[in-house]
N, C-alpha and C. Protein backbone atom coordinates (compact mmCIF):
# COMPACT_ATOMS: atom_id res chain seq x y z
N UNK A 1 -7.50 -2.98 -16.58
CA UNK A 1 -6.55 -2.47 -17.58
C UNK A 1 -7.24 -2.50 -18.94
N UNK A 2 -7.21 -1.44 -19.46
CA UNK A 2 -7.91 -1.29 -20.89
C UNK A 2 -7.23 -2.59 -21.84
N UNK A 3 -7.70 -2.47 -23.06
CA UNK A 3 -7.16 -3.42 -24.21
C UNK A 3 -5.99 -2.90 -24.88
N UNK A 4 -5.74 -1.62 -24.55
CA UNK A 4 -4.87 -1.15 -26.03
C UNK A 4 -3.32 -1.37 -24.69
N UNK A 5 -3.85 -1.39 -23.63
CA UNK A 5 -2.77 -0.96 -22.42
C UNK A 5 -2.12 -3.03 -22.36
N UNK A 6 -3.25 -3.94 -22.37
CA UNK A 6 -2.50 -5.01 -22.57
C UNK A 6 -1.67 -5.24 -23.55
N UNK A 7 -3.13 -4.94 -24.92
CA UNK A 7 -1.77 -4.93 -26.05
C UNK A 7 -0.38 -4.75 -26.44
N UNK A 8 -0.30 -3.42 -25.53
CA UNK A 8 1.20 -3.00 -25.78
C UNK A 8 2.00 -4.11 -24.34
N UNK A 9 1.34 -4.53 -23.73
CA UNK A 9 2.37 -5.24 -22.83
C UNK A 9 2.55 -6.91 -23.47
N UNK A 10 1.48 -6.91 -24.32
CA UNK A 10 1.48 -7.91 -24.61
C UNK A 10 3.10 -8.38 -25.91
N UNK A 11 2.90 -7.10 -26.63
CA UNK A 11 4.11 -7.00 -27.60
C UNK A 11 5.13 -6.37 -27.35
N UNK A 12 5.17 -6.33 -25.98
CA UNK A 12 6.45 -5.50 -25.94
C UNK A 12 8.09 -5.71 -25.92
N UNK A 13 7.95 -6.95 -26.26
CA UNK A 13 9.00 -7.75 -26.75
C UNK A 13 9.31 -7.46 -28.12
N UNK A 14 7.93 -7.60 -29.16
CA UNK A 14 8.04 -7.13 -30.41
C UNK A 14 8.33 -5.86 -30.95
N UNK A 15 7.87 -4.75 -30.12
CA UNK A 15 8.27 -3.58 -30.06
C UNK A 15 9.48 -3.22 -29.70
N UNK A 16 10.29 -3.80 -28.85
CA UNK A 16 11.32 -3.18 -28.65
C UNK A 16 12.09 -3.91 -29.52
N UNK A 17 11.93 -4.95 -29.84
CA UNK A 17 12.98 -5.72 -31.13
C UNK A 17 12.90 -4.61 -32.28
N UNK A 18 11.51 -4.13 -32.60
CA UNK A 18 11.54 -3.38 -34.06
C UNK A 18 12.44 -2.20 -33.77
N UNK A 19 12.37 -1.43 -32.49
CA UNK A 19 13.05 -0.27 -32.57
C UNK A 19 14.48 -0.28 -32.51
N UNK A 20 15.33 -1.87 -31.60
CA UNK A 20 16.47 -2.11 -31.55
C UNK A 20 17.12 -2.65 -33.57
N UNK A 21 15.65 -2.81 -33.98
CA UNK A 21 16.32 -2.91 -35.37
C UNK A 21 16.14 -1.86 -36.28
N UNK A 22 15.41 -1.01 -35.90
CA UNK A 22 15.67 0.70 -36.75
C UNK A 22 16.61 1.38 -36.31
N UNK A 23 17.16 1.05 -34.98
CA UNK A 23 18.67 1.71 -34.61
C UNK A 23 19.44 1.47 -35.38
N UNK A 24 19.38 -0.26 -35.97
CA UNK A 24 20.36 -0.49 -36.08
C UNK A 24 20.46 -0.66 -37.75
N UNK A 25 19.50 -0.62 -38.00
CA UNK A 25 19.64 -0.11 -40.19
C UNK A 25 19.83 1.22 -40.04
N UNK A 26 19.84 1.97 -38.97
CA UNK A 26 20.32 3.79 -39.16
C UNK A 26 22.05 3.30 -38.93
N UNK A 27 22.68 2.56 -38.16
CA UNK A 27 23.69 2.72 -38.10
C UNK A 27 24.31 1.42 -39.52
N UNK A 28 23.89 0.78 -40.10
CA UNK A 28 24.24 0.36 -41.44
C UNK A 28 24.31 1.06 -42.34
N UNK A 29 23.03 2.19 -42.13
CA UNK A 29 23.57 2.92 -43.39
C UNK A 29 24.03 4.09 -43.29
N UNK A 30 24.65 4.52 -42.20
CA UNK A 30 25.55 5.18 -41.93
C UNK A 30 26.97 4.82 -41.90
N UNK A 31 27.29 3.29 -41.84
CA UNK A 31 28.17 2.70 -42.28
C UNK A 31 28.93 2.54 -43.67
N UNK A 32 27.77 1.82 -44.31
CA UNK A 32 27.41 1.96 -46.24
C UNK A 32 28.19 3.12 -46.43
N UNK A 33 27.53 4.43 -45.84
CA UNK A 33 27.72 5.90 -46.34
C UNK A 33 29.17 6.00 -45.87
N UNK A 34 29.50 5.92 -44.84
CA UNK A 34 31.25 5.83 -45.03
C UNK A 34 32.00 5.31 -45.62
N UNK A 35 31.84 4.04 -46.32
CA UNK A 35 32.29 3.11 -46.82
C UNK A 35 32.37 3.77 -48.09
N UNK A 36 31.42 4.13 -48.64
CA UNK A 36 31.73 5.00 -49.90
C UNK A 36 31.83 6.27 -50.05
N UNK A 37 32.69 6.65 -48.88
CA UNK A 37 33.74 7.13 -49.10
C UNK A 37 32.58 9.11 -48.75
N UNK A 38 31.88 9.02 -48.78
CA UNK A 38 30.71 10.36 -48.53
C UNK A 38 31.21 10.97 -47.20
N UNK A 39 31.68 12.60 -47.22
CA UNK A 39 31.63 13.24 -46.36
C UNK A 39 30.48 13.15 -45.56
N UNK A 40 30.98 14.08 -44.44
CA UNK A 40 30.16 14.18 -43.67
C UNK A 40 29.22 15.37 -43.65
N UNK A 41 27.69 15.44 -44.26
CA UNK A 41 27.01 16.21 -44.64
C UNK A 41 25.43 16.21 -43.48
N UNK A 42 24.99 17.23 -42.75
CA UNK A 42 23.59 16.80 -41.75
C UNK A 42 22.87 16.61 -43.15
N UNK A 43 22.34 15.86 -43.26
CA UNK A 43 20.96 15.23 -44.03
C UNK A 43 19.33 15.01 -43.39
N UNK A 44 18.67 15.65 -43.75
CA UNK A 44 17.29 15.63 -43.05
C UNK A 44 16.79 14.15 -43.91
N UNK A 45 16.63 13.41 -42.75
CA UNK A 45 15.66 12.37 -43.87
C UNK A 45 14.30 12.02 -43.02
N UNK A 46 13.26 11.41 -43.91
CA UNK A 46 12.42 11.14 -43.29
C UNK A 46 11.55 9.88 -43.48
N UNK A 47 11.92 8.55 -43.06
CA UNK A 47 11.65 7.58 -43.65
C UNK A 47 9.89 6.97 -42.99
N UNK A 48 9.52 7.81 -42.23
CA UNK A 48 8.10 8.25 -42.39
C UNK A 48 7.09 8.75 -42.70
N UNK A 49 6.48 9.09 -43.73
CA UNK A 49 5.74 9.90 -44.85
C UNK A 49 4.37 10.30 -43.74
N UNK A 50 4.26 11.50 -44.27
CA UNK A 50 2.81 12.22 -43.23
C UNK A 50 1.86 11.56 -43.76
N UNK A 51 0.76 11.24 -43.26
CA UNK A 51 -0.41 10.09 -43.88
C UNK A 51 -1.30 11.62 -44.19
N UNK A 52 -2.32 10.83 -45.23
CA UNK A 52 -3.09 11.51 -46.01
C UNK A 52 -3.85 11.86 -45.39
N UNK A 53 -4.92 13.43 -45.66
CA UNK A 53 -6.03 13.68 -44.76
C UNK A 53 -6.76 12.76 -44.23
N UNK A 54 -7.38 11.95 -45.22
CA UNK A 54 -8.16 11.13 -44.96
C UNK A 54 -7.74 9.78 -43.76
N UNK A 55 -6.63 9.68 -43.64
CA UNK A 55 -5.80 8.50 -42.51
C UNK A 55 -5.37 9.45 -41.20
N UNK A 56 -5.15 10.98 -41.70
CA UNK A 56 -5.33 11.96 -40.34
C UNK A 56 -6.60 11.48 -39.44
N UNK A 57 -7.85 11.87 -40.61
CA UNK A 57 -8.96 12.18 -40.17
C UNK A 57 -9.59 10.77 -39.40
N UNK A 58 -9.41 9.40 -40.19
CA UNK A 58 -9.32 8.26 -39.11
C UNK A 58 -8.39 7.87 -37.86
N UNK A 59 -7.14 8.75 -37.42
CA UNK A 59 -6.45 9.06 -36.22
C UNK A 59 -7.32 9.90 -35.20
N UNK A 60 -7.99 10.49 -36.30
CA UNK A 60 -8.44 12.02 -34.92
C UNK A 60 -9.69 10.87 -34.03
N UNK A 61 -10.10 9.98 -35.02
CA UNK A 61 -11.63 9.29 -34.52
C UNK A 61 -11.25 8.76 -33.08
N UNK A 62 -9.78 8.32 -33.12
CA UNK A 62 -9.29 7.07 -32.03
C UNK A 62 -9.15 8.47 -30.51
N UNK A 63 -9.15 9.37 -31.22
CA UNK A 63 -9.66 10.34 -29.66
C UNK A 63 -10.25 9.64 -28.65
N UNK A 64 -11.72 9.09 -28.90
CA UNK A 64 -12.36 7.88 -27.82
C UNK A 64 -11.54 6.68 -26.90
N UNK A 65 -10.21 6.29 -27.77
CA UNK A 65 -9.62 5.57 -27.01
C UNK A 65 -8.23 6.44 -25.78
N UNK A 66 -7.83 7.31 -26.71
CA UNK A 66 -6.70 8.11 -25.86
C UNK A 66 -7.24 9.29 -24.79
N UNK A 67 -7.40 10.08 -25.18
CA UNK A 67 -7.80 11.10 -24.36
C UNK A 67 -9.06 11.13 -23.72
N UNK A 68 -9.81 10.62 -24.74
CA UNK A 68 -11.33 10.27 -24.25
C UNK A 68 -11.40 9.42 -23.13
N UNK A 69 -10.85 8.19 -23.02
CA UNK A 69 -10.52 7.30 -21.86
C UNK A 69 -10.04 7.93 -20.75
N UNK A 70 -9.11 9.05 -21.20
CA UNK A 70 -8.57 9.62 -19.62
C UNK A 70 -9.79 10.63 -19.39
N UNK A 71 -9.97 10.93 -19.98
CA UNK A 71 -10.96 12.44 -19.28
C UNK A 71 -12.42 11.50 -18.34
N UNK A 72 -12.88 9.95 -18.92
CA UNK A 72 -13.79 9.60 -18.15
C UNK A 72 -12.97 8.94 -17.16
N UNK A 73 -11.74 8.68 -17.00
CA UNK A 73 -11.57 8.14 -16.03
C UNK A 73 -10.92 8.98 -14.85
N UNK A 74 -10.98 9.57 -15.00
CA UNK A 74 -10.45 10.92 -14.39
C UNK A 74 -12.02 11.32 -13.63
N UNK A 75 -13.01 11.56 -14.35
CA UNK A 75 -14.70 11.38 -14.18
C UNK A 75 -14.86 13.25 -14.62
N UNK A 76 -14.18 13.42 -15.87
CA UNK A 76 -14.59 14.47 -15.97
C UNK A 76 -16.27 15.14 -16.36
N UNK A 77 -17.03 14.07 -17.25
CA UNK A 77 -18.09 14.02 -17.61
C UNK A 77 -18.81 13.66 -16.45
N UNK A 78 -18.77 13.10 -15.55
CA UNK A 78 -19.29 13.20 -14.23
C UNK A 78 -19.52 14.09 -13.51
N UNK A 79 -18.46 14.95 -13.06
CA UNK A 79 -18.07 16.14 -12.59
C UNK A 79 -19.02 17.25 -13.61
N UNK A 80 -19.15 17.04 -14.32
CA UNK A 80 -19.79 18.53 -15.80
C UNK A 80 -21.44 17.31 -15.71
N UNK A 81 -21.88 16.51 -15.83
CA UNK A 81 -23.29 16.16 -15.39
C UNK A 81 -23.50 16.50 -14.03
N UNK A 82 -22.79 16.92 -12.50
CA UNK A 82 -23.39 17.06 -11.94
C UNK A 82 -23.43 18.37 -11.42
N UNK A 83 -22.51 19.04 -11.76
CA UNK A 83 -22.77 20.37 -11.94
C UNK A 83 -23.36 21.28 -12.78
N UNK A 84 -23.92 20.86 -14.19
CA UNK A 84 -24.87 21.66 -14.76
C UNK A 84 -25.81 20.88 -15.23
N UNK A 85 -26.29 19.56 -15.00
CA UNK A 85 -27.43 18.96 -14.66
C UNK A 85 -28.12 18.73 -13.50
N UNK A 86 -27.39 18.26 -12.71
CA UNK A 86 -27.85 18.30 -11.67
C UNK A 86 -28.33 19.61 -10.48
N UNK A 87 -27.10 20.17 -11.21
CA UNK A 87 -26.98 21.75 -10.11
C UNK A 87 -28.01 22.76 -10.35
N UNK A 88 -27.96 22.70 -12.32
CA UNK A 88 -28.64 23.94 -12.60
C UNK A 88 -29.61 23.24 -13.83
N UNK A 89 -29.88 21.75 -13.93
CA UNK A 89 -30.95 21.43 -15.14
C UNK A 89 -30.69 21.58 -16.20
N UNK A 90 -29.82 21.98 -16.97
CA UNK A 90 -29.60 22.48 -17.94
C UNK A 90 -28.98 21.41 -19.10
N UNK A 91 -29.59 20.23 -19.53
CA UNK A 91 -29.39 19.14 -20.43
C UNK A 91 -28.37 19.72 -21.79
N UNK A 92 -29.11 21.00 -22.38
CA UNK A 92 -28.56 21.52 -23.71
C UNK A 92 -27.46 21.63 -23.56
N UNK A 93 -27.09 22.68 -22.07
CA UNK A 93 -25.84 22.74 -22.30
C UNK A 93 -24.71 22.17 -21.88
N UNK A 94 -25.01 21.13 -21.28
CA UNK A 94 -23.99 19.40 -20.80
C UNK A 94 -24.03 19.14 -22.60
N UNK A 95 -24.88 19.31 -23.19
CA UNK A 95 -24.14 18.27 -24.41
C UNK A 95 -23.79 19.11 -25.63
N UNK A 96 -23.61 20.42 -25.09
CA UNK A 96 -23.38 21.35 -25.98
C UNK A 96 -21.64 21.37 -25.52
N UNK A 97 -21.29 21.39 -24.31
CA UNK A 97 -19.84 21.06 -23.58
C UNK A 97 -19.29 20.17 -23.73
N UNK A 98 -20.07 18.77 -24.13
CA UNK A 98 -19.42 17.53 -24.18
C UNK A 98 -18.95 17.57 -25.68
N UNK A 99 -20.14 17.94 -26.96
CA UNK A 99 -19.82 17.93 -28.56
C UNK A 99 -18.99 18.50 -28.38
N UNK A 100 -18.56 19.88 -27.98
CA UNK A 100 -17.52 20.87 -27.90
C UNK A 100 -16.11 20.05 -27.50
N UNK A 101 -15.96 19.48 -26.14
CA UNK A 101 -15.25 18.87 -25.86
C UNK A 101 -14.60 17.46 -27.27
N UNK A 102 -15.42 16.88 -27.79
CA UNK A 102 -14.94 16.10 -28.77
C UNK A 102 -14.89 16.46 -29.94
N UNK A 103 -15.25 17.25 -30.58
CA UNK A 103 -14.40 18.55 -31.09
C UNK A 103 -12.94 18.43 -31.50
N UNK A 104 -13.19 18.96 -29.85
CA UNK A 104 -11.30 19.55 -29.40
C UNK A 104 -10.68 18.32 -29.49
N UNK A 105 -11.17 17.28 -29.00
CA UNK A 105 -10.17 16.48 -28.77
C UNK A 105 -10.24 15.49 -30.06
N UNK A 106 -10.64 15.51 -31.27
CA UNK A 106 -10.92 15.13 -32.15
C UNK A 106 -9.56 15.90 -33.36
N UNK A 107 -9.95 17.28 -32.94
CA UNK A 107 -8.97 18.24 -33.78
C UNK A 107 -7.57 18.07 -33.05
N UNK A 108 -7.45 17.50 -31.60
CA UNK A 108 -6.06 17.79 -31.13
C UNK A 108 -5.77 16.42 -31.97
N UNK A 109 -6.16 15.69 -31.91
CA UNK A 109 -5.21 14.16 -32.10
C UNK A 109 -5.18 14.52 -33.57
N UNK A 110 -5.95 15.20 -34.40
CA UNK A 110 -5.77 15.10 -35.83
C UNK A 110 -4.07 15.62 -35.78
N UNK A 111 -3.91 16.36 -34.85
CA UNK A 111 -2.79 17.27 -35.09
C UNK A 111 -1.72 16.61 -34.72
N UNK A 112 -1.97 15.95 -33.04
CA UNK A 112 -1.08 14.85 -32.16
C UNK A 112 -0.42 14.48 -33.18
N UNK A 113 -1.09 12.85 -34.34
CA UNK A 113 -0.76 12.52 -35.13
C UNK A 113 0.30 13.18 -36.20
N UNK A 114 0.09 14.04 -36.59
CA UNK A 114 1.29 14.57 -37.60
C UNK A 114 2.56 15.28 -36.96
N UNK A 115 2.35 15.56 -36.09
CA UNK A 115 3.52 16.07 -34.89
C UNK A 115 4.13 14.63 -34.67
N UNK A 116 3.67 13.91 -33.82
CA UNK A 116 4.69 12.32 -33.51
C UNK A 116 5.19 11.69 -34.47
N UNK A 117 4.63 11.73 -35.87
CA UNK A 117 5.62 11.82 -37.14
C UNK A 117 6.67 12.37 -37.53
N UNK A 118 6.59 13.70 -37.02
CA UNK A 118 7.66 14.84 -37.23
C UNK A 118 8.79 14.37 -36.26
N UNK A 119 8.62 14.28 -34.75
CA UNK A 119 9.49 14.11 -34.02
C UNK A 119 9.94 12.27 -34.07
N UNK A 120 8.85 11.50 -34.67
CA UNK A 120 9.72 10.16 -34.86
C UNK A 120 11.02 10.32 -36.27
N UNK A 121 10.43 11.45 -37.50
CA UNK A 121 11.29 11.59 -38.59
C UNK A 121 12.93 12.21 -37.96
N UNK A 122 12.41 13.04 -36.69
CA UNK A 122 13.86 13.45 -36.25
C UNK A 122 14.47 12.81 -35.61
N UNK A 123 13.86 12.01 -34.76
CA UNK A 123 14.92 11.16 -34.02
C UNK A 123 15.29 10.26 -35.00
N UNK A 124 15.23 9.73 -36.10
CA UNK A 124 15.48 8.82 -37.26
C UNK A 124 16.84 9.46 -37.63
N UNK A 125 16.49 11.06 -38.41
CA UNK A 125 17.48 11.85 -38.78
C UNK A 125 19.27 12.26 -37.93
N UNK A 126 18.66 12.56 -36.30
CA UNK A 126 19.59 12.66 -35.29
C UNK A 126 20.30 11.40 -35.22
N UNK A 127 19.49 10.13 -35.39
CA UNK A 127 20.27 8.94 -34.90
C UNK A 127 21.51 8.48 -35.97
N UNK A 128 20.65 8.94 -37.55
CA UNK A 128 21.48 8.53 -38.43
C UNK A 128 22.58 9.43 -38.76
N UNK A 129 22.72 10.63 -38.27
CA UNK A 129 23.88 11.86 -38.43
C UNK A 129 24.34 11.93 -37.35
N UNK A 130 23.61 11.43 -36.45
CA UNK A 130 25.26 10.99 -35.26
C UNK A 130 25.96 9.91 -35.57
N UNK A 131 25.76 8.83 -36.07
CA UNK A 131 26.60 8.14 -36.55
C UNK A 131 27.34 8.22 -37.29
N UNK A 132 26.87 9.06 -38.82
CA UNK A 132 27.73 9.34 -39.59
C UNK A 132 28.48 10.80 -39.42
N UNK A 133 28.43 11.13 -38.22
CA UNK A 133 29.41 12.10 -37.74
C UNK A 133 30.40 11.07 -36.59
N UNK A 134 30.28 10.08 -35.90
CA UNK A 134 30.98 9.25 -35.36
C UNK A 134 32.10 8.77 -36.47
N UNK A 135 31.53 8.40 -37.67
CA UNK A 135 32.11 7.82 -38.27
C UNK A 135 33.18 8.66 -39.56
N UNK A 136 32.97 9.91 -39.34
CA UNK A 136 33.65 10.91 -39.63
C UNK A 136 34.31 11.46 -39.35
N UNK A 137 34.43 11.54 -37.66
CA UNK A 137 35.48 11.77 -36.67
C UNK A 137 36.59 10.88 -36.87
N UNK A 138 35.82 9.73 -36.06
CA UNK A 138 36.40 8.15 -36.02
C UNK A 138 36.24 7.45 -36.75
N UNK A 139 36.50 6.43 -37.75
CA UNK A 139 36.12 5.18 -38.52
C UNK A 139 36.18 4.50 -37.22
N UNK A 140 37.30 4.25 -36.47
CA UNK A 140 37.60 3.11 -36.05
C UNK A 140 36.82 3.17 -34.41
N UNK A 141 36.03 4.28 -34.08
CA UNK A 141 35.09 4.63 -33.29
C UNK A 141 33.91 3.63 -33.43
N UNK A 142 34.05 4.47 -34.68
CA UNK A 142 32.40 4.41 -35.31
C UNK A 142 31.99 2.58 -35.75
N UNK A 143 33.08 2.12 -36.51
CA UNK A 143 32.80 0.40 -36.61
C UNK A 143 32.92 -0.29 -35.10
N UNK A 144 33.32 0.14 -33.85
CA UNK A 144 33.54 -0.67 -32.73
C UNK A 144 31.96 -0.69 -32.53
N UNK A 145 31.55 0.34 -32.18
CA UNK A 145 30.25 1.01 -31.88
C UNK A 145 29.40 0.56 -32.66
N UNK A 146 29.47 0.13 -34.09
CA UNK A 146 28.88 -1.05 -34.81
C UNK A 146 28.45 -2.41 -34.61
N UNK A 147 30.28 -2.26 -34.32
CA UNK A 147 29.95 -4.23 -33.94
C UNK A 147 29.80 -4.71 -32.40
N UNK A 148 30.14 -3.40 -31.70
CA UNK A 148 29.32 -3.73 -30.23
C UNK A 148 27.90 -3.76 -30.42
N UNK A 149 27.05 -3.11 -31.31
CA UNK A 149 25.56 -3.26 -31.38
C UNK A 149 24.89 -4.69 -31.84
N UNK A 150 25.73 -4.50 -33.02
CA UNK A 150 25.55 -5.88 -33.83
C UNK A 150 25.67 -7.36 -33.22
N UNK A 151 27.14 -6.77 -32.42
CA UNK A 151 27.06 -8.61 -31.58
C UNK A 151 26.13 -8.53 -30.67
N UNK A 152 25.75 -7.72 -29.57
CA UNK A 152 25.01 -7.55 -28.37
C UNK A 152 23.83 -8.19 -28.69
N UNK A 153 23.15 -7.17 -29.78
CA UNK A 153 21.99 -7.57 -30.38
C UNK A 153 22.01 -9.16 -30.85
N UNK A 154 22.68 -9.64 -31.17
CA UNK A 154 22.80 -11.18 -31.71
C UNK A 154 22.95 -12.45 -30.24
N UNK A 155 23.86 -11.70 -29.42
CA UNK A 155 23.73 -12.27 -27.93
C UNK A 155 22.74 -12.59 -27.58
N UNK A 156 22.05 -11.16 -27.74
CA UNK A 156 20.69 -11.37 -26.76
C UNK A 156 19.62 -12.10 -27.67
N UNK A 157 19.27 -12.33 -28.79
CA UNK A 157 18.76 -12.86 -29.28
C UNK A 157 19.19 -14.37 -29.08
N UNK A 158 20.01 -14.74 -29.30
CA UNK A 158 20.99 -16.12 -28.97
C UNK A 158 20.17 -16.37 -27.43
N UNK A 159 20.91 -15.64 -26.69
CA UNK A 159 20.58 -15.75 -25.62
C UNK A 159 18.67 -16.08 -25.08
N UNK A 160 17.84 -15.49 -25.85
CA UNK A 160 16.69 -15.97 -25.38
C UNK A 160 16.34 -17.18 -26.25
N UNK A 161 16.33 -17.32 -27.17
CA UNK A 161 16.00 -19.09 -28.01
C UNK A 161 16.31 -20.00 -27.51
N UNK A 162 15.74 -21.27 -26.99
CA UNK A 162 16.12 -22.30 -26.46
C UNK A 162 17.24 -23.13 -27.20
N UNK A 163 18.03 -23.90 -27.21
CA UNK A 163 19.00 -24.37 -27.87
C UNK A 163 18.62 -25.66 -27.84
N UNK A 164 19.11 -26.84 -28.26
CA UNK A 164 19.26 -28.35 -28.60
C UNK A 164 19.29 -28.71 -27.00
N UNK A 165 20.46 -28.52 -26.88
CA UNK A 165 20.45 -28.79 -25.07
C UNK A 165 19.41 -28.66 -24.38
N UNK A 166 19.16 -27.33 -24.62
CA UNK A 166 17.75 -27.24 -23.77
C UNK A 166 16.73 -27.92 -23.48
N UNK A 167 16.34 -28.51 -25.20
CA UNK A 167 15.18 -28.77 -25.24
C UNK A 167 15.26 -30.38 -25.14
N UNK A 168 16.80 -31.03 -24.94
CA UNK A 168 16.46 -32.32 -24.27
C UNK A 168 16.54 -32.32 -23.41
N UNK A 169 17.25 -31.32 -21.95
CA UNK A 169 16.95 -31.80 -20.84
C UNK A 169 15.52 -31.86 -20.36
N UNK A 170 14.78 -31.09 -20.85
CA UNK A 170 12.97 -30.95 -20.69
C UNK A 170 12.79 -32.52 -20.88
């Protein structure tokens, strides 16, 4: 298993806490926003800013870890050394296919990157204007649906910390 593939298993406790808590400041301040009293208006927001060329251009590099990893493990560079090195000798143009190849996949992730921004800014936007369309319909919808999140979330947190008890029967 690669490193970046533990990593994420490694935090994936931490990860899903952060996203169960960006749900849940979209539905606070979709709350806030009812509270004072604000129709119900779709609002594009985007509380992710597109990173600068220069932080593009260090995304596109990590090509080697994403796509690059699958294409050798897949054995695509294997497959293209032994068919036009091996088959037909031809060194120049194995590494004229491979530069080419990282390239592409250099320019796709430049792009990857600002796209998964776009679609993380919308699901941000969707999450926070369904609520404040819940809460425009319904108030009394929309705060249950609040404080079912709010307590759950506090349960389960409760629920995994060891308590006093706990830690004297040990």
């Amino acid at each position: 298993m690669s490193w970046h593939k533990n990593t994420l298993l490694k935090y994936k406790k931490e990860i899903t806490q952060s996203a169960v808590a960006s749900f849940f400041l979209a539905l606070v301040y979709a709350v806030c926003s009812w509270h004072l009293g604000n129709t119900f208006i779709w609002e594009s927001i985007s509380p992710i800013e597109q990173p600068s060329i220069f932080v593009r251009g260090l995304y596109s590099a990590l090509a080697f870890i994403l796509p690059g990893a699958l294409l050798y493990e897949i054995g695509y560079y294997k497959i293209l050394h032994d068919i036009i090195v091996k088959g037909f000798g031809l060194w120049w143009l194995y590494n004229l296919i491979k530069a080419v190849t990282w390239i592409a996949l250099m320019a796709l992730m430049y792009f990857v990157f600002g796209l998964a921004i776009d679609v993380l800014n919308t699901i941000a936007s969707i999450s926070v204007n369904s609520f404040k369309f819940i809460l425009y319909i319904s108030p009394t919808l929309g705060l249950f649906l609040f404080l079912t999140i709010f307590i759950s979330y506090i349960y389960s947190r409760i629920k995994e910390e060891p308590t006093i008890l706990d830690l004297e029967r040990k």
